[in-house]
C-alpha atoms as a PDB file:
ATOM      1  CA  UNK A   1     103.808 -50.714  15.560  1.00  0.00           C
ATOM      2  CA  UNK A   2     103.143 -48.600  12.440  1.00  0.00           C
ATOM      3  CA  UNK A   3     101.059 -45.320  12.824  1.00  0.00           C
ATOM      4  CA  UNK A   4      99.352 -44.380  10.008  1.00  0.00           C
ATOM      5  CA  UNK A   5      98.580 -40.754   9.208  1.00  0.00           C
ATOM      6  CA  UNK A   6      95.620 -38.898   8.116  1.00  0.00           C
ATOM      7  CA  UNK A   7      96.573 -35.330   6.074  1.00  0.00           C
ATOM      8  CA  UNK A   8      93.390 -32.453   6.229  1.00  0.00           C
ATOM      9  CA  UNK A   9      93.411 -29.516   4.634  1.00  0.00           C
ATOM     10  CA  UNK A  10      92.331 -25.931   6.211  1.00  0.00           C
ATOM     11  CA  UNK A  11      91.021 -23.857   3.238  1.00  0.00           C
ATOM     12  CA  UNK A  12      91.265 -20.188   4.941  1.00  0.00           C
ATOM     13  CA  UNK A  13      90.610 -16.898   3.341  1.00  0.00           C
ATOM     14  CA  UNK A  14      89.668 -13.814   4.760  1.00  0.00           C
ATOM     15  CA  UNK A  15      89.351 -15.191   8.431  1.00  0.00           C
ATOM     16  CA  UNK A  16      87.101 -18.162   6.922  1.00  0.00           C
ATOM     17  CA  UNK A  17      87.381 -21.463   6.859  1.00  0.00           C
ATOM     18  CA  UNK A  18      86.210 -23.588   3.616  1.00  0.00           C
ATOM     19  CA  UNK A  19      83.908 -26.741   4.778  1.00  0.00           C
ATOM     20  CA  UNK A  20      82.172 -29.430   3.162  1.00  0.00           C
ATOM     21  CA  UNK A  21      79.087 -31.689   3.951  1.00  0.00           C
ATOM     22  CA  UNK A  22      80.190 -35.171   4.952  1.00  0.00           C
ATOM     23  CA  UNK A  23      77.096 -37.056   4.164  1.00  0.00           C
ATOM     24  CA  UNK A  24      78.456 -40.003   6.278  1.00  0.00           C
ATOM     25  CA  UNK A  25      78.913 -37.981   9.175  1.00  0.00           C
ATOM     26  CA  UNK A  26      75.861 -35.971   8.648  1.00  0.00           C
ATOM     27  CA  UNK A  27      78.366 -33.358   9.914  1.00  0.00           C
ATOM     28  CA  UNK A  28      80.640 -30.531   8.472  1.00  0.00           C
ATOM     29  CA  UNK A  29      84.214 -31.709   7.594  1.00  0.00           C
ATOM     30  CA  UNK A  30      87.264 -30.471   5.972  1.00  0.00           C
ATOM     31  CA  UNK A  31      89.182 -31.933   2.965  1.00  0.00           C
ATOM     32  CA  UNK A  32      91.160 -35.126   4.563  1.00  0.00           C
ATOM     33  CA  UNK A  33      92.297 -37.812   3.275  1.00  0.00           C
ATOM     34  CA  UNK A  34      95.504 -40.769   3.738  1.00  0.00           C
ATOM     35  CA  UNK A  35      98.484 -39.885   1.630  1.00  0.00           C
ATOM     36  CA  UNK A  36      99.320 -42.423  -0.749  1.00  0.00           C
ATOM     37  CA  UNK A  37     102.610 -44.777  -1.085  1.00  0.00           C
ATOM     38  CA  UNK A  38     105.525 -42.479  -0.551  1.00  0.00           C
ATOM     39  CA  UNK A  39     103.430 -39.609  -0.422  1.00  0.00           C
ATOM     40  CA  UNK A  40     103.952 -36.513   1.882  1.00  0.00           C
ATOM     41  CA  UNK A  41     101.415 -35.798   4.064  1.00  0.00           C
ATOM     42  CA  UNK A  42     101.428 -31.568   2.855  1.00  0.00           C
ATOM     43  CA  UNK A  43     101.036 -33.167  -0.516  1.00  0.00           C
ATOM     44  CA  UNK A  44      98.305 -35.184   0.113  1.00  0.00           C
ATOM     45  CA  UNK A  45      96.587 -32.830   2.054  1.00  0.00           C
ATOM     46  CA  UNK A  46      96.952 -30.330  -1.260  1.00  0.00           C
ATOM     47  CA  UNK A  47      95.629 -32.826  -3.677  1.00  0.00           C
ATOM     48  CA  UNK A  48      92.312 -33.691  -1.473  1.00  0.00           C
ATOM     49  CA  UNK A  49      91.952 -30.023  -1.125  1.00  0.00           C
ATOM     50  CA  UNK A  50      92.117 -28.962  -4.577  1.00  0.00           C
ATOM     51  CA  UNK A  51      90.006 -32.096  -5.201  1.00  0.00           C
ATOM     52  CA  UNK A  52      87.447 -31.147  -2.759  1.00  0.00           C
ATOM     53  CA  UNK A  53      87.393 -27.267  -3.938  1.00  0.00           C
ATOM     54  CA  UNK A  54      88.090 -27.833  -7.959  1.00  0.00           C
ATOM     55  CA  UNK A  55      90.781 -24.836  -7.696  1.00  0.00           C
ATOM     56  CA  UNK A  56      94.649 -25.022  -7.275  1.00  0.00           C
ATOM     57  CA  UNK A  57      95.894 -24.723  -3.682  1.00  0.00           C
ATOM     58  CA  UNK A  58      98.989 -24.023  -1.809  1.00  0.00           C
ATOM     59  CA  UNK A  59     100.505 -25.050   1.396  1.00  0.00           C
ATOM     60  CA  UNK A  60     100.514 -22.760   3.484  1.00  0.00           C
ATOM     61  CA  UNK A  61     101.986 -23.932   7.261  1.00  0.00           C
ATOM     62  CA  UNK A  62     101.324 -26.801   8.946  1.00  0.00           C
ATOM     63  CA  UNK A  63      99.165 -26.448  12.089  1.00  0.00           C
ATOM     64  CA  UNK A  64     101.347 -29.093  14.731  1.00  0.00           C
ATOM     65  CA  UNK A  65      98.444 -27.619  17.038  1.00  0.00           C
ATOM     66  CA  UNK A  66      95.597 -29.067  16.071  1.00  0.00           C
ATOM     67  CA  UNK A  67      97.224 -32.495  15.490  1.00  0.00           C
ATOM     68  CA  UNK A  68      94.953 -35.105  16.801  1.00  0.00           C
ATOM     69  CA  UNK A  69      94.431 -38.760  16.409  1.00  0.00           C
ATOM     70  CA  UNK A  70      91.805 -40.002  15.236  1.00  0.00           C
ATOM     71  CA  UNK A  71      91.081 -44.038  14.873  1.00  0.00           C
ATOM     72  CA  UNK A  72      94.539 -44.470  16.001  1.00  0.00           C
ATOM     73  CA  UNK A  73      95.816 -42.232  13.248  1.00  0.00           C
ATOM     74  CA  UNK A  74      97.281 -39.271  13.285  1.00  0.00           C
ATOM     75  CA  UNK A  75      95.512 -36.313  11.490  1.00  0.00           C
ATOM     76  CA  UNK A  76      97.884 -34.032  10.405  1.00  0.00           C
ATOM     77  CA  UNK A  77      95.843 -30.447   9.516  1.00  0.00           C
ATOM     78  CA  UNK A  78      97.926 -28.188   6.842  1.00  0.00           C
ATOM     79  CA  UNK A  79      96.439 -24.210   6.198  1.00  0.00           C
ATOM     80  CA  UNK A  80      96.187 -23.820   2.639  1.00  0.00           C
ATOM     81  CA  UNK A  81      95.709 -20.594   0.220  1.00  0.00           C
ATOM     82  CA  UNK A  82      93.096 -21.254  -2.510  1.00  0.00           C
ATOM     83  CA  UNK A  83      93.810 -20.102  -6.162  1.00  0.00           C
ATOM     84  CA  UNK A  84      90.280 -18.489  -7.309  1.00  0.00           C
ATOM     85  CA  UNK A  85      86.690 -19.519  -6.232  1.00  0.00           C
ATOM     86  CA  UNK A  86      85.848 -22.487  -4.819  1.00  0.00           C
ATOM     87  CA  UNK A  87      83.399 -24.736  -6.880  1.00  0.00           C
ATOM     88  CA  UNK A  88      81.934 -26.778  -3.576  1.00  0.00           C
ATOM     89  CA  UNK A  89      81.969 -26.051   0.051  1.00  0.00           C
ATOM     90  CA  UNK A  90      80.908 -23.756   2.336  1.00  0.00           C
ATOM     91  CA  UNK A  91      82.762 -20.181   3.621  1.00  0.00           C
ATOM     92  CA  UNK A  92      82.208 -20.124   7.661  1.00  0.00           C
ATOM     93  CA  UNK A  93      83.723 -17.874  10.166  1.00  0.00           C
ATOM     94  CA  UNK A  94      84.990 -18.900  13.502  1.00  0.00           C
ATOM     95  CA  UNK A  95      81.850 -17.405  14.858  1.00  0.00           C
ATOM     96  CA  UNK A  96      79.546 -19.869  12.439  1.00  0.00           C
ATOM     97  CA  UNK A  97      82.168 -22.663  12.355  1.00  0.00           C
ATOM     98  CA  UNK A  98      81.342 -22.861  16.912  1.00  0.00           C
ATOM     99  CA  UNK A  99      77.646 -23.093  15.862  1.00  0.00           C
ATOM    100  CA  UNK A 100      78.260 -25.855  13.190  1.00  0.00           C
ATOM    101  CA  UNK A 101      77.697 -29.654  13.532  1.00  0.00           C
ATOM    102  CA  UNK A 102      81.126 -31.051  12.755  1.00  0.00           C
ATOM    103  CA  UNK A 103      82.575 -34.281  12.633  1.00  0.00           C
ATOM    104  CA  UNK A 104      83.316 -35.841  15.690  1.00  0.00           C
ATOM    105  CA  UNK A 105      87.501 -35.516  16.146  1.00  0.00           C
ATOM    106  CA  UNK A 106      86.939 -31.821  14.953  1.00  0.00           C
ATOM    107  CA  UNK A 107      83.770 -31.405  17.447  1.00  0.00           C
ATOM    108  CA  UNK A 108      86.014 -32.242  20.057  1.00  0.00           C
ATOM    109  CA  UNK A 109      88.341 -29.816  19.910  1.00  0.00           C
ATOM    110  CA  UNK A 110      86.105 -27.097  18.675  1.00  0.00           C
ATOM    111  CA  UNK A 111      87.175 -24.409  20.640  1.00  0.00           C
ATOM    112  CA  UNK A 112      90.802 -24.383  20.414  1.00  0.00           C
ATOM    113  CA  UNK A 113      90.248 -25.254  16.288  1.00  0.00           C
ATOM    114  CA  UNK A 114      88.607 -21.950  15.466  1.00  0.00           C
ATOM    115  CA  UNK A 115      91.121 -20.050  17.436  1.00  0.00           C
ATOM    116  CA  UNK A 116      93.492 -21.813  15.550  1.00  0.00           C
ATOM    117  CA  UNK A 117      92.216 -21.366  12.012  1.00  0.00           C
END
C-alpha cells in the first residue's frame, strides 16, 4: 500500500505564524497542499506557500514533530522564511493561534503545534 503525502507550509516571522481562512473548514489553516508527480514534498510545500502569501519563500527546516496523518496521508509541515509582506493571511501569535478555530488535524494537536512553531 501506497501512502500519499500532504506538504504544509509554516509561514513564521517574529514568533508568528501566517494563517489563512479555509472557507471549507470554516476554520483557520495553513498553506497545504499534495506535491505533484515527482515533486518534493519541501518544494511543494514552498510553491503553495508563496501561492497562498503572493511573496517568495524559503525552506526553512522541516518540523518531523508535528507530522501527522491526516485522511490516511501524511502531512508533512515545513517552517518557511517569507521574502517581504504578505498579500493574504493573517499574523497570529502562539497566544492567538490557542484561541483560534483551526482545522480539525491542526485542532488536534493544538497545544504541542504552537510550542512547536
Amino acid at each position: 500500500m501506497t501512502v500519499s503525502s500532504i506538504s504544509a507550509g509554516l509561514i513564521v516571522q517574529s514568533k508568528k505564524l501566517l494563517v489563512f481562512y479555509n472557507e471549507e473548514h470554516e476554520a483557520w489553516d495553513v498553506p497545504t497542499v499534495r506535491p505533484e508527480r515527482g515533486e518534493l514534498s519541501a518544494d511543494a510545500a514552498r510553491r503553495v506557500s508563496e501561492d497562498f502569501s503572493g511573496v517568495n519563500c524559503s525552506i526553512k527546516k522541516y518540523r518531523k514533530k508535528l507530522k501527522t496523518t491526516v485522511s490516511g496521508e501524511n502531512w508533512n509541515p515545513y517552517v518557511l522564511e517569507i521574502d517581504g509582506e504578505p498579500q493574504r493571511g493573517e499574523w497570529v501569535s502562539k497566544a492567538e493561534l490557542k484561541e483560534r478555530q483551526l482545522v480539525p488535524h491542526i485542532e488536534e494537536m493544538k497545544e504541542k503545534f504552537a510550542k512547536k512553531i
